[in-house]
N, C-alpha and C. Protein backbone atom coordinates (compact mmCIF):
# COMPACT_ATOMS: atom_id res chain seq x y z
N UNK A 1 78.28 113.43 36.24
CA UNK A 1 77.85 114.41 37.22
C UNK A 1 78.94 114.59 38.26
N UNK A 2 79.36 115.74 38.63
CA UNK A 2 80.47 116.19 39.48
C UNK A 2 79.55 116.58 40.77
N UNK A 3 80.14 115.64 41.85
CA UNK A 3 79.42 115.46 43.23
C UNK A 3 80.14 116.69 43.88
N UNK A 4 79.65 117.38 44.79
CA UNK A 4 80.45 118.33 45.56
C UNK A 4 80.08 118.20 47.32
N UNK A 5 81.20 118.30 47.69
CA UNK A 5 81.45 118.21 48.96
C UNK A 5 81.74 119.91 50.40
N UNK A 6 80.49 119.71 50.62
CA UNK A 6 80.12 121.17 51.26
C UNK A 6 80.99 121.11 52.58
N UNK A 7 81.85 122.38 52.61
CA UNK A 7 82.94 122.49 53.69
C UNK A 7 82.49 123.40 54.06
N UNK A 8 82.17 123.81 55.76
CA UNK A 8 81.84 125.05 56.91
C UNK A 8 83.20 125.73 56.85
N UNK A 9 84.38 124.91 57.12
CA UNK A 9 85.42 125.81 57.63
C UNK A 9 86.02 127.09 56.20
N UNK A 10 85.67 128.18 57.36
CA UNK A 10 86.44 129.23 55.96
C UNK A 10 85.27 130.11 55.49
N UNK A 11 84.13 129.73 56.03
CA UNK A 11 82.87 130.01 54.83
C UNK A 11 82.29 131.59 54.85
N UNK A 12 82.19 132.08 53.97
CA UNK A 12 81.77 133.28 53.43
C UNK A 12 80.34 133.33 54.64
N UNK A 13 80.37 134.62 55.41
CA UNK A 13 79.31 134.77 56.24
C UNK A 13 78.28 135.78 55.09
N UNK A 14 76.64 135.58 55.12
CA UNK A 14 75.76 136.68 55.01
C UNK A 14 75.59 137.73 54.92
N UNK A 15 75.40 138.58 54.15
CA UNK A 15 74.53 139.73 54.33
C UNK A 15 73.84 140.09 54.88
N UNK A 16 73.48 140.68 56.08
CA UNK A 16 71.95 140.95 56.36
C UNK A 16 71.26 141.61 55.53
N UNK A 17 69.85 141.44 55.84
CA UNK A 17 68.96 141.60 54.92
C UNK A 17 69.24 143.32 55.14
N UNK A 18 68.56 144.44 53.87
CA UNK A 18 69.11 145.52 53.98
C UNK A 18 67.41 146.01 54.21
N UNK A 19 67.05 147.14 54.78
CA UNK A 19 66.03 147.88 54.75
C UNK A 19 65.41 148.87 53.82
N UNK A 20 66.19 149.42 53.22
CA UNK A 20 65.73 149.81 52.02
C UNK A 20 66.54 149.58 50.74
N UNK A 21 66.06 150.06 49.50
CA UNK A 21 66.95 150.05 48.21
C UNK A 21 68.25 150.90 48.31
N UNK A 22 67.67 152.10 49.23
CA UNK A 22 69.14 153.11 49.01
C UNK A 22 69.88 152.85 50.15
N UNK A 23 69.83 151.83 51.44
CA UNK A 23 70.93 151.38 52.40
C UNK A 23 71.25 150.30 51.62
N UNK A 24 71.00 149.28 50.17
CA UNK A 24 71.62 148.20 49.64
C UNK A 24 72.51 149.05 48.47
N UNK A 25 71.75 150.09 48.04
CA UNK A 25 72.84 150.71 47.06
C UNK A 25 74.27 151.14 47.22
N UNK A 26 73.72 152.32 48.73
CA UNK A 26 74.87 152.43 49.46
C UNK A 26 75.61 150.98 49.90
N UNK A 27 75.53 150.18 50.28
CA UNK A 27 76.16 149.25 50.37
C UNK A 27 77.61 148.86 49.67
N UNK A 28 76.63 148.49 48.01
CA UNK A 28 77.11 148.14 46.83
C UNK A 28 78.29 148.72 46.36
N UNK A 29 77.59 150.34 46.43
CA UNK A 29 78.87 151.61 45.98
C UNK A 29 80.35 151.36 46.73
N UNK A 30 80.40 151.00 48.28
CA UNK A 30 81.55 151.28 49.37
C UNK A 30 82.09 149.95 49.08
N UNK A 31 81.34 148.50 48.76
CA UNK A 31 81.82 146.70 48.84
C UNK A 31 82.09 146.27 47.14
N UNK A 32 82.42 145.36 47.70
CA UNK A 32 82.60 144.39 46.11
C UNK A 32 82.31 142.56 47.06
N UNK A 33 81.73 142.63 45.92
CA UNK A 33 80.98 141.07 46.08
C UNK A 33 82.20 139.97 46.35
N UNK A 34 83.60 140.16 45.79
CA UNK A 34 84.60 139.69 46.28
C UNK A 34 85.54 139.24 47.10
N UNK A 35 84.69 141.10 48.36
CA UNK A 35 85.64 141.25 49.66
C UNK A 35 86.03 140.20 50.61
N UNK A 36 85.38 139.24 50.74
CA UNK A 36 85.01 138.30 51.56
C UNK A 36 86.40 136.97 51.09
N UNK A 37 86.17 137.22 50.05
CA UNK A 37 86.67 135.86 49.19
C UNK A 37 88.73 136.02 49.60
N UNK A 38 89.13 135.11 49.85
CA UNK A 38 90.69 135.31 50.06
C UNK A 38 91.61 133.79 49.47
N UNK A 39 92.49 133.75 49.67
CA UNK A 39 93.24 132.97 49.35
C UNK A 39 92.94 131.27 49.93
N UNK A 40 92.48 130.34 50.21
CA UNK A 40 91.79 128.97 50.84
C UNK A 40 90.38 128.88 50.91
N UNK A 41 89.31 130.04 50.44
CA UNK A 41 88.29 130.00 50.29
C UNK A 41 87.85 129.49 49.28
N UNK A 42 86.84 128.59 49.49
CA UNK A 42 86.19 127.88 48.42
C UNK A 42 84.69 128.23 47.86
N UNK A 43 84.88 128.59 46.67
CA UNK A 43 84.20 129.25 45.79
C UNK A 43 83.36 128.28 44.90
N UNK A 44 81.94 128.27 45.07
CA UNK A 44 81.24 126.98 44.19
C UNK A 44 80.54 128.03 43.77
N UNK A 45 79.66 127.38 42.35
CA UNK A 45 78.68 128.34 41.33
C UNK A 45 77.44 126.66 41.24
N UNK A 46 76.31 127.18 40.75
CA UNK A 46 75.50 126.56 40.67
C UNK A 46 75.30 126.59 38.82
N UNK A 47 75.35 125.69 38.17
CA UNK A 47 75.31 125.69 36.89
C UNK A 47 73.48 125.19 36.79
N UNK A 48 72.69 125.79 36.28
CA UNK A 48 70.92 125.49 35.68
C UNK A 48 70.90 124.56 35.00
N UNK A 49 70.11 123.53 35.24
CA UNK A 49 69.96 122.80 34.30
C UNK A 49 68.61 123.01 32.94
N UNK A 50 69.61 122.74 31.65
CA UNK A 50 68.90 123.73 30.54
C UNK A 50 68.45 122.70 30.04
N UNK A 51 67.20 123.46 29.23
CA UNK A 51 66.56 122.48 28.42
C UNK A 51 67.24 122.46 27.09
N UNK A 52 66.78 121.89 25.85
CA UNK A 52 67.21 121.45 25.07
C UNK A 52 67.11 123.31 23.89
N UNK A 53 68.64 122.98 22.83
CA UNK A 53 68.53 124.34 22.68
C UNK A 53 67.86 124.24 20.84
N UNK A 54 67.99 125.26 19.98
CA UNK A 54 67.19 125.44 18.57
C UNK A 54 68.52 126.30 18.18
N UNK A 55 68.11 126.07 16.76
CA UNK A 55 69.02 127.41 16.08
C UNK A 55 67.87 128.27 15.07
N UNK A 56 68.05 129.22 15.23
CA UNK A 56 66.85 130.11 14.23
C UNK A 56 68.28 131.25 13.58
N UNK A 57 67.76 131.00 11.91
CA UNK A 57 68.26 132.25 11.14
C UNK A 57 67.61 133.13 10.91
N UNK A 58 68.12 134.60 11.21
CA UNK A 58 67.53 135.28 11.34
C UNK A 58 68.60 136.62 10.29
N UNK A 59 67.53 137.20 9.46
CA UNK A 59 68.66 138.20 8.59
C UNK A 59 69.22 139.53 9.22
N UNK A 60 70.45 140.14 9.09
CA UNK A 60 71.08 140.85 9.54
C UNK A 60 69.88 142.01 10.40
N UNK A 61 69.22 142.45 9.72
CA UNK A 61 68.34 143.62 10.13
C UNK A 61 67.30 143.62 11.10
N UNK A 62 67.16 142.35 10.87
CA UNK A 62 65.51 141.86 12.13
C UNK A 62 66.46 141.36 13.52
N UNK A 63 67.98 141.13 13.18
CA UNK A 63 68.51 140.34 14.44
C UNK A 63 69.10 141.90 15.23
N UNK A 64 69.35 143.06 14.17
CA UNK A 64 69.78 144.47 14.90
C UNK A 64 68.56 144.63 15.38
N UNK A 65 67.75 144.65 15.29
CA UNK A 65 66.41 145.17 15.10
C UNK A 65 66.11 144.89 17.11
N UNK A 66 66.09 143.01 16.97
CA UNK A 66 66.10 142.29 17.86
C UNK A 66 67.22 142.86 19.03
N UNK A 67 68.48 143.26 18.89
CA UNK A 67 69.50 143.22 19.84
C UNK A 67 68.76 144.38 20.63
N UNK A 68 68.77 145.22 19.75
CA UNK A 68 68.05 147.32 19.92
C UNK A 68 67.31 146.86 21.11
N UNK A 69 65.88 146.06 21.01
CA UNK A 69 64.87 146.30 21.72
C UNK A 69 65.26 145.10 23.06
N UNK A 70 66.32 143.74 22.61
CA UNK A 70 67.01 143.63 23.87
C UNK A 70 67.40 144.28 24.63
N UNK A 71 68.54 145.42 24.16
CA UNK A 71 69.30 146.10 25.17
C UNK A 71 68.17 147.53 25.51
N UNK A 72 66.93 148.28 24.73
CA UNK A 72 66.48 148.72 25.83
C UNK A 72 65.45 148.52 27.32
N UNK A 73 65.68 146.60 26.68
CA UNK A 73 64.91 146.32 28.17
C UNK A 73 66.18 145.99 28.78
N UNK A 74 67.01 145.87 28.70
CA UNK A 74 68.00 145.35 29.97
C UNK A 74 68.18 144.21 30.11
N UNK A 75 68.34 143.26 28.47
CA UNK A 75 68.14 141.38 28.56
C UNK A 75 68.97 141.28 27.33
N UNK A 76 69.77 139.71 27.39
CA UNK A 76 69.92 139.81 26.30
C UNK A 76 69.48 139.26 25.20
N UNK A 77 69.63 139.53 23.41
CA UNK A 77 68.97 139.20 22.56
C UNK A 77 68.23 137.55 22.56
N UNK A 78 68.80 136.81 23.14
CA UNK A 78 68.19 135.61 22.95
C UNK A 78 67.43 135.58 24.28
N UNK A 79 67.38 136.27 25.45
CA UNK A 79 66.33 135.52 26.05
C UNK A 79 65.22 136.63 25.63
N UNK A 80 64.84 137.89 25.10
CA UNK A 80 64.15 138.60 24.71
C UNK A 80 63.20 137.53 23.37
N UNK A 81 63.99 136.89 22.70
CA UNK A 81 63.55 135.99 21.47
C UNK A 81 62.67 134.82 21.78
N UNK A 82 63.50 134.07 23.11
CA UNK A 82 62.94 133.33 23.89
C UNK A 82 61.40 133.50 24.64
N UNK A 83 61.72 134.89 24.73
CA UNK A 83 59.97 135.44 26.20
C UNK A 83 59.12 135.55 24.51
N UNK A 84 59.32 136.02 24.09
CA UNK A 84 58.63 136.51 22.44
C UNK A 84 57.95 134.91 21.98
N UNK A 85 58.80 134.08 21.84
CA UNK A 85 58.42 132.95 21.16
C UNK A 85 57.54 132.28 22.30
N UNK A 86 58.07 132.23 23.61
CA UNK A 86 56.72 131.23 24.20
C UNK A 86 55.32 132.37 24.54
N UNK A 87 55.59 133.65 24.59
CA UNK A 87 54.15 134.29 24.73
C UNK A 87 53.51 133.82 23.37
N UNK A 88 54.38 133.79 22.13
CA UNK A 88 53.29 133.55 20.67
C UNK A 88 52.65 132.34 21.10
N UNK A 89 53.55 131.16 21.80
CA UNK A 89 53.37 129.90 21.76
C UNK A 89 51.76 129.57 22.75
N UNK A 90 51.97 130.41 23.76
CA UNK A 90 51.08 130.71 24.94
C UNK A 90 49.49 131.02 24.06
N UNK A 91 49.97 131.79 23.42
CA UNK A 91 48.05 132.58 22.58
C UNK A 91 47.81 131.42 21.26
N UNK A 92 48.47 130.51 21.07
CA UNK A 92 47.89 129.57 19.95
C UNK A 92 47.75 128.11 20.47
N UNK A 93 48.53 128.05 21.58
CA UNK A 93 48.16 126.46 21.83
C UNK A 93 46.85 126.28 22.81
């Protein structure tokens, strides 16, 4: 386990909270999530801790089939497979 050591000096200030969707859009359009970030700034990510993973074969046509109805919800194919398998799991146990 990699311990990390939280430093104030330098630190990326907040957002305020925005008031509506279209003063955060506008926002978005004019910034980049980057701007802030410069050369001695320290940049940490939070990695999830995952549960344990499966492999499922699946034949060419049911996995297009699968990607299709991923990408018209806006997810991708495996966590769409994922919500699918624990709702089945949900109505039988």
């Amino acid at each position: 386990m990699v311990k990390i050591k939280l430093v104030k000096k330098g630190g990326i200030k907040p957002i305020k909270p925005f008031k509506t969707l279209e003063e955060e859009a506008n926002f978005w359009d004019t910034h980049s999530a980057v701007d802030e970030i410069n050369e001695g700034t320290l940049v940490g990510f939070h990695q999830a801790k995952k549960s344990d993973t499966i492999t499922i074969r699946i034949d060419k046509k049911n996995l297009q089939r699968l990607r299709e109805n991923a990408f018209q919800k806006g997810i991708g194919p495996t966590t769409l497979a994922r919500m699918w398998l624990l709702e089945k799991l949900q109505t039988v146990a």
